[in-house]
Protein backbone atom coordinates (compact mmCIF):
# COMPACT_ATOMS: atom_id res chain seq x y z
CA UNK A 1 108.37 126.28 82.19
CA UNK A 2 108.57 127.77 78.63
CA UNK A 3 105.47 130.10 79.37
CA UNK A 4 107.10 131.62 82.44
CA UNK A 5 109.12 134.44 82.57
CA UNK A 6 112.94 133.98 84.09
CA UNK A 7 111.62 136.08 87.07
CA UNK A 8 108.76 133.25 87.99
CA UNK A 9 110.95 130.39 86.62
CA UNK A 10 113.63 131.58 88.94
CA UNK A 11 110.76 131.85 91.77
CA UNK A 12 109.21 128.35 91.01
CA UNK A 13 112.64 126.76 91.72
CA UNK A 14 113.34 128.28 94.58
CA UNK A 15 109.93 127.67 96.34
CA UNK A 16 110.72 123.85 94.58
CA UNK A 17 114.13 123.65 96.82
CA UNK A 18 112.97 125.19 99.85
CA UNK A 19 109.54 123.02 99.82
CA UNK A 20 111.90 120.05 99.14
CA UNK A 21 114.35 120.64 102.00
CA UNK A 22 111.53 120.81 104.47
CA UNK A 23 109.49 117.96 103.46
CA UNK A 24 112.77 116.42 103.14
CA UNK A 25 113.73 117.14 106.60
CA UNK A 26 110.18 116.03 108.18
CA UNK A 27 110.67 112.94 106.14
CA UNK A 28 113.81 111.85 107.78
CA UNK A 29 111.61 111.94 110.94
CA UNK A 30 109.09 110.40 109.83
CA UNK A 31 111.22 107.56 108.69
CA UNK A 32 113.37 107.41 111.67
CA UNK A 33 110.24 107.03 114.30
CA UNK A 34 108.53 105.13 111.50
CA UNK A 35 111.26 102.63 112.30
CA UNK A 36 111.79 102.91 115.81
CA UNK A 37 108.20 102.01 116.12
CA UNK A 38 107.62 106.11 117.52
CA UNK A 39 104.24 107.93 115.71
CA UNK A 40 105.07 110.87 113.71
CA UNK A 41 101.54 112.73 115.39
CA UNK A 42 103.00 112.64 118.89
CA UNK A 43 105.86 113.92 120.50
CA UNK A 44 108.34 116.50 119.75
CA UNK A 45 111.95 115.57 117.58
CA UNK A 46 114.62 115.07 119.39
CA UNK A 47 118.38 114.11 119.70
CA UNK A 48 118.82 110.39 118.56
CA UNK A 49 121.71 110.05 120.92
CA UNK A 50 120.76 111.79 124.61
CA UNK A 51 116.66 112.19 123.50
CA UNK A 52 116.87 116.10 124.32
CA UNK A 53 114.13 118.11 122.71
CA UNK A 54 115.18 119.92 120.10
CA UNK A 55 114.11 123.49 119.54
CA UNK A 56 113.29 125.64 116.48
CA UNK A 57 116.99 126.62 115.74
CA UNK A 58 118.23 122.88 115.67
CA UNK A 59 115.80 122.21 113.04
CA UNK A 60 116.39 124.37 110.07
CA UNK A 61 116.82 121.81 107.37
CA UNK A 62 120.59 121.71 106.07
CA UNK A 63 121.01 125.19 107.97
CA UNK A 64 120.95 123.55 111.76
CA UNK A 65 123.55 120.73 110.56
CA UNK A 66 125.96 123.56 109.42
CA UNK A 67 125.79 126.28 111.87
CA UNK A 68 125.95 123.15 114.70
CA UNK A 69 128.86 122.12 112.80
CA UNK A 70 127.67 118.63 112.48
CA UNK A 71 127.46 118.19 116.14
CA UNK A 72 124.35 117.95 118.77
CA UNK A 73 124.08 121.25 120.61
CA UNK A 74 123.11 119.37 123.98
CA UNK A 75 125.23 116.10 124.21
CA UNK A 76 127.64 117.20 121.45
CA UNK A 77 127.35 113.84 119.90
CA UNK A 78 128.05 113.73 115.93
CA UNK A 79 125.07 114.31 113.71
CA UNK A 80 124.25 111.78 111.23
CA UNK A 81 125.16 113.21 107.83
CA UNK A 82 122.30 111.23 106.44
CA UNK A 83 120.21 113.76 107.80
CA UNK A 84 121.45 117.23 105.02
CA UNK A 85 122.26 114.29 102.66
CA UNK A 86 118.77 113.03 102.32
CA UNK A 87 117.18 116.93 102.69
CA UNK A 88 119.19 117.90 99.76
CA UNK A 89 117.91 114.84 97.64
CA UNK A 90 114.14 115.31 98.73
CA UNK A 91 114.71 119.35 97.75
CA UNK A 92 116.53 118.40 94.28
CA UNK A 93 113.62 115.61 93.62
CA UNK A 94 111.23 118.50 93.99
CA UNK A 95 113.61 120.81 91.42
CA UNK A 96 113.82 118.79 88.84
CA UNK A 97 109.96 118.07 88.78
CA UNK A 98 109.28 121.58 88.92
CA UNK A 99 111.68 122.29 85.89
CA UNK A 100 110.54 119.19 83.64
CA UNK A 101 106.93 120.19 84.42
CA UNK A 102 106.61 123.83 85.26
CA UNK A 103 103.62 125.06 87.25
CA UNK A 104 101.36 122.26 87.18
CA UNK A 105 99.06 119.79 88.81
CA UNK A 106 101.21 117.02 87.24
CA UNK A 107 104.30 118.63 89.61
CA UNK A 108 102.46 118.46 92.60
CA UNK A 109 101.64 114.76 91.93
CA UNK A 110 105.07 114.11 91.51
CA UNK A 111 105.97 115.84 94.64
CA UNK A 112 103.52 114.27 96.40
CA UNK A 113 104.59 110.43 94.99
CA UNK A 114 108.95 111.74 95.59
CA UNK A 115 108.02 112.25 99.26
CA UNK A 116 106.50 109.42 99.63
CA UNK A 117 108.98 107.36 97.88
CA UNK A 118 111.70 109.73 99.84
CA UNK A 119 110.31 108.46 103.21
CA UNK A 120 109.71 104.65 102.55
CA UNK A 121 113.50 103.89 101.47
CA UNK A 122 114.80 105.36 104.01
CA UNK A 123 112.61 103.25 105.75
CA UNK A 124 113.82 100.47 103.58
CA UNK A 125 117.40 100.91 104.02
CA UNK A 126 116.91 100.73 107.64
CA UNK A 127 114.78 97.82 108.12
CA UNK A 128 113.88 96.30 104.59
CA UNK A 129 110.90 96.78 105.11
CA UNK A 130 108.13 99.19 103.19
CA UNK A 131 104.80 99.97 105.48
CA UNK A 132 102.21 99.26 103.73
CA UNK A 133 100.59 103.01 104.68
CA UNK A 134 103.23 104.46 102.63
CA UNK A 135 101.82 102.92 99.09
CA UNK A 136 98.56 103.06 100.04
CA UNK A 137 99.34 107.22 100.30
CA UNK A 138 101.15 106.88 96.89
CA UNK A 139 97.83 104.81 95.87
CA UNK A 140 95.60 107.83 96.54
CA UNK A 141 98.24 110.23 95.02
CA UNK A 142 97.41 108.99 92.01
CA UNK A 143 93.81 108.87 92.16
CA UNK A 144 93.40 112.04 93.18
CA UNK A 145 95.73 113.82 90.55
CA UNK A 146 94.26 111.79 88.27
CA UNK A 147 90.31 112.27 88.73
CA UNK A 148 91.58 116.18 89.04
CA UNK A 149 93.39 116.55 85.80
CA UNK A 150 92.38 113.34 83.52
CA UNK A 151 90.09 114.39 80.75
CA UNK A 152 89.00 111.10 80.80
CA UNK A 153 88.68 110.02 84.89
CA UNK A 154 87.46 106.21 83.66
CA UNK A 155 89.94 105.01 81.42
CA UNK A 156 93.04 106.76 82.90
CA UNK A 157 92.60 104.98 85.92
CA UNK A 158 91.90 102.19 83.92
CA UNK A 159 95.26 102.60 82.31
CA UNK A 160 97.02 103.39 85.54
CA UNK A 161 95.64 100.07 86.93
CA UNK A 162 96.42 98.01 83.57
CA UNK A 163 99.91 99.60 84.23
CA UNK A 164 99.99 98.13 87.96
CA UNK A 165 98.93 94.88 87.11
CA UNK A 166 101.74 94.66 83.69
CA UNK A 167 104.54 94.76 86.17
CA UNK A 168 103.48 93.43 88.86
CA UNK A 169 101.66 90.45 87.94
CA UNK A 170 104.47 89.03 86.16
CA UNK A 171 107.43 89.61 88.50
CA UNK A 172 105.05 88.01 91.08
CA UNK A 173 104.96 84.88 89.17
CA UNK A 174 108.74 85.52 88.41
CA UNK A 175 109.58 84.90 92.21
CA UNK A 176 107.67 82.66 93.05
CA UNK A 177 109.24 80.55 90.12
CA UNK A 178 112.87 82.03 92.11
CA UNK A 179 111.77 81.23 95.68
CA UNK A 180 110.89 77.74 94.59
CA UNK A 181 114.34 77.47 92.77
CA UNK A 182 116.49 79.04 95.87
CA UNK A 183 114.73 77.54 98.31
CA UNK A 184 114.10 81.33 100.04
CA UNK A 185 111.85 84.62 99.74
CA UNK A 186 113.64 85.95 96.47
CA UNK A 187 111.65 89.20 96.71
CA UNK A 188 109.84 90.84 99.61
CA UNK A 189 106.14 91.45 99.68
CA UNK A 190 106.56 95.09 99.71
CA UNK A 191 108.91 95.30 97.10
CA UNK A 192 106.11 94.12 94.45
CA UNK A 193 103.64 95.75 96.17
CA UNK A 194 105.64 99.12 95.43
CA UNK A 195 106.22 97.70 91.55
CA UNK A 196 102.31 97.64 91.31
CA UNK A 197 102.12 101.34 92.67
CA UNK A 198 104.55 102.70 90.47
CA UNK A 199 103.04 101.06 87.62
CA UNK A 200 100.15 103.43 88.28
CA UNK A 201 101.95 106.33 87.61
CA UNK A 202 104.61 104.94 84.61
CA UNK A 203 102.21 102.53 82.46
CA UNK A 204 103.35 99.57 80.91
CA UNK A 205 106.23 100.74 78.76
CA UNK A 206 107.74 103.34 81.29
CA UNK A 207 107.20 100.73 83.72
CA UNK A 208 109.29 98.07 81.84
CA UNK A 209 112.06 100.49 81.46
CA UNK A 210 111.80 101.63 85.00
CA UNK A 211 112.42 97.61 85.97
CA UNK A 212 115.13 97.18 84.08
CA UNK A 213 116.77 100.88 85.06
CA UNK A 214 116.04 99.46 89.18
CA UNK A 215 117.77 95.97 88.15
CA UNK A 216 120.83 98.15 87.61
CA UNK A 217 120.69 100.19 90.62
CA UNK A 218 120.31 97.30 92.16
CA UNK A 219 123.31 95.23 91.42
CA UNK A 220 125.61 98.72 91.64
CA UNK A 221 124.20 99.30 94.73
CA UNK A 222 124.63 95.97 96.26
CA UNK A 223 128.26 96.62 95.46
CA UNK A 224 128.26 99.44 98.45
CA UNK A 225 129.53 98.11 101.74
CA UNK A 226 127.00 97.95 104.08
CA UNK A 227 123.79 98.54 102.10
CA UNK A 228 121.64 95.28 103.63
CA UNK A 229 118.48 96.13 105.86
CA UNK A 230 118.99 95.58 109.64
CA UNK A 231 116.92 92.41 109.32
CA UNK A 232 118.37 89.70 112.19
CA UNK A 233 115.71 87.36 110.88
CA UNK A 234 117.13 87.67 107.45
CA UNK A 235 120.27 88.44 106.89
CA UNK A 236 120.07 87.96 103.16
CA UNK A 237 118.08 90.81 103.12
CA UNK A 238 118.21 93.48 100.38
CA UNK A 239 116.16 97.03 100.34
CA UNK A 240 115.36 96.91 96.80
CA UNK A 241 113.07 100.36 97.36
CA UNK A 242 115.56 102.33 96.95
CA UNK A 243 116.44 101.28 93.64
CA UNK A 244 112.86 101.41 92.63
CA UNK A 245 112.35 104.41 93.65
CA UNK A 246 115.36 106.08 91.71
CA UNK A 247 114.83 104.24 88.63
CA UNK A 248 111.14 106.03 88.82
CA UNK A 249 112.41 109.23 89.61
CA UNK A 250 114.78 108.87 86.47
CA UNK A 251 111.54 107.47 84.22
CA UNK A 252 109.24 109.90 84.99
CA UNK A 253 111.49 112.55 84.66
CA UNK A 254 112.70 111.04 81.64
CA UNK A 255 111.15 108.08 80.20
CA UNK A 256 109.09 109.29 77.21
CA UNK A 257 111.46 111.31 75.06
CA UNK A 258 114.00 107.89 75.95
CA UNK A 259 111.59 105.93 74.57
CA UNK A 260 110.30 108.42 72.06
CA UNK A 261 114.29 108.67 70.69
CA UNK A 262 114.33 104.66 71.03
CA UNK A 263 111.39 103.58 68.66
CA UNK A 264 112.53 105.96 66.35
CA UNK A 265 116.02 104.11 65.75
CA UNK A 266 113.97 101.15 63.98
């Protein structure tokens, strides 16, 4: 951002936010059918309460839920306030990438990864459960930002996959030791499989400090009323993607001048 003039760092934050609230809103969707077992590909959105079609006015991200007032314009039934909520968190995900990075590739990769992360806890928080399609996409986000703007294609990935494998091979031998102990599924599949895919992009160190930042997420946010998954055959169930995915927001954003300003306190 430092090589931009105000007038383009201005412009790169507002095409940031409005980028943002759009993927944002066609992530709620996406989420929302994802869940109610509907494809994303086929079929137009709709009111979740009377299933009218919704047309181009009712689906101006943050806009529509304003000027509507909050309501459906065909049944009049209350809008979910989930829906600007999460838009407004997808567009300031974008922001703050685009102002800790500038104009980059490395921006768009983060983008890219946000969205996807955006989409699979809301998933998460619905069902507790993260589709495997959704990592595999974060997966190839990486790769492909990675053979595009690694000097080195061979040993980044290499690094990336080290990364992967330091968090997640651990933790996986962490709960099995905990399921054994407790007698029940400690940690869900998907929750280490999304550990692993983070670790691509964070590395070993970022990666630790992401863990521990999600740990504490976690426990505030189990303090929420009604935060479990909808799981009936679980009701134990936590969505711990959530707090994975804001404790990588936070590290990426974040994590090397914290640990920078941490090693140099010894």
């Amino acid at each position: 951002m430092s090589g931009l003039s105000p007038f383009w760092r201005a412009y790169l934050l507002f095409a940031a936010a409005v980028f943002g609230l759009v993927f944002g809103s066609f992530g709620n969707a996406w989420a929302w059918r994802t869940v109610h077992g509907e494809s994303i590909a086929r079929g137009r959105s709709h009111c979740a309460s009377c299933g009218h079609a919704l047309g181009a006015a009712d689906l101006v991200p943050l806009f529509s839920f304003l000027l509507l007032r909050g309501r459906c314009r065909y049944c009049g039934e209350k809008i979910s306030p989930r829906y600007p909520l999460a838009e407004a968190l997808c567009a300031a995900v974008f922001v703050s990438f685009a102002a800790r990075f500038g104009a980059s590739p490395q921006t768009l990769g983060y983008c890219v990864l946000g969205f996807l992360l955006f989409v699979l806890s809301l998933v998460d928080l619905d069902s507790c459960i993260i589709p495997d399609r959704f990592l595999v996409l974060a997966a190839a986000d990486f790769v492909v930002f990675t053979v595009l703007t690694a000097p080195d294609t061979g040993k980044a990935l290499l690094g990336g996959l080290i990364g992967g494998l330091a968090l997640a091979v651990p933790m996986l031998a962490l709960v099995l030791l905990a399921d054994r102990a407790l007698g029940r599924e400690s940690m869900g599949g998907g929750d280490l499989k999304l550990l692993f895919v983070l670790g691509l992009f964070t590395g070993p160190a970022r990666g630790l400090l992401m863990l521990i930042l999600a740990c504490v997420i976690g426990l505030l946010f189990a303090l929420l009323p009604g935060v479990r998954g909808r799981d009936a055959d679980n009701p134990r169930a936590f969505p711990f993607g959530p707090s994975l995915t804001l404790a990588a927001w936070a590290v990426l954003l974040f994590g090397e001048p914290f640990i920078a300003w941490y090693l140099s306190l010894f």
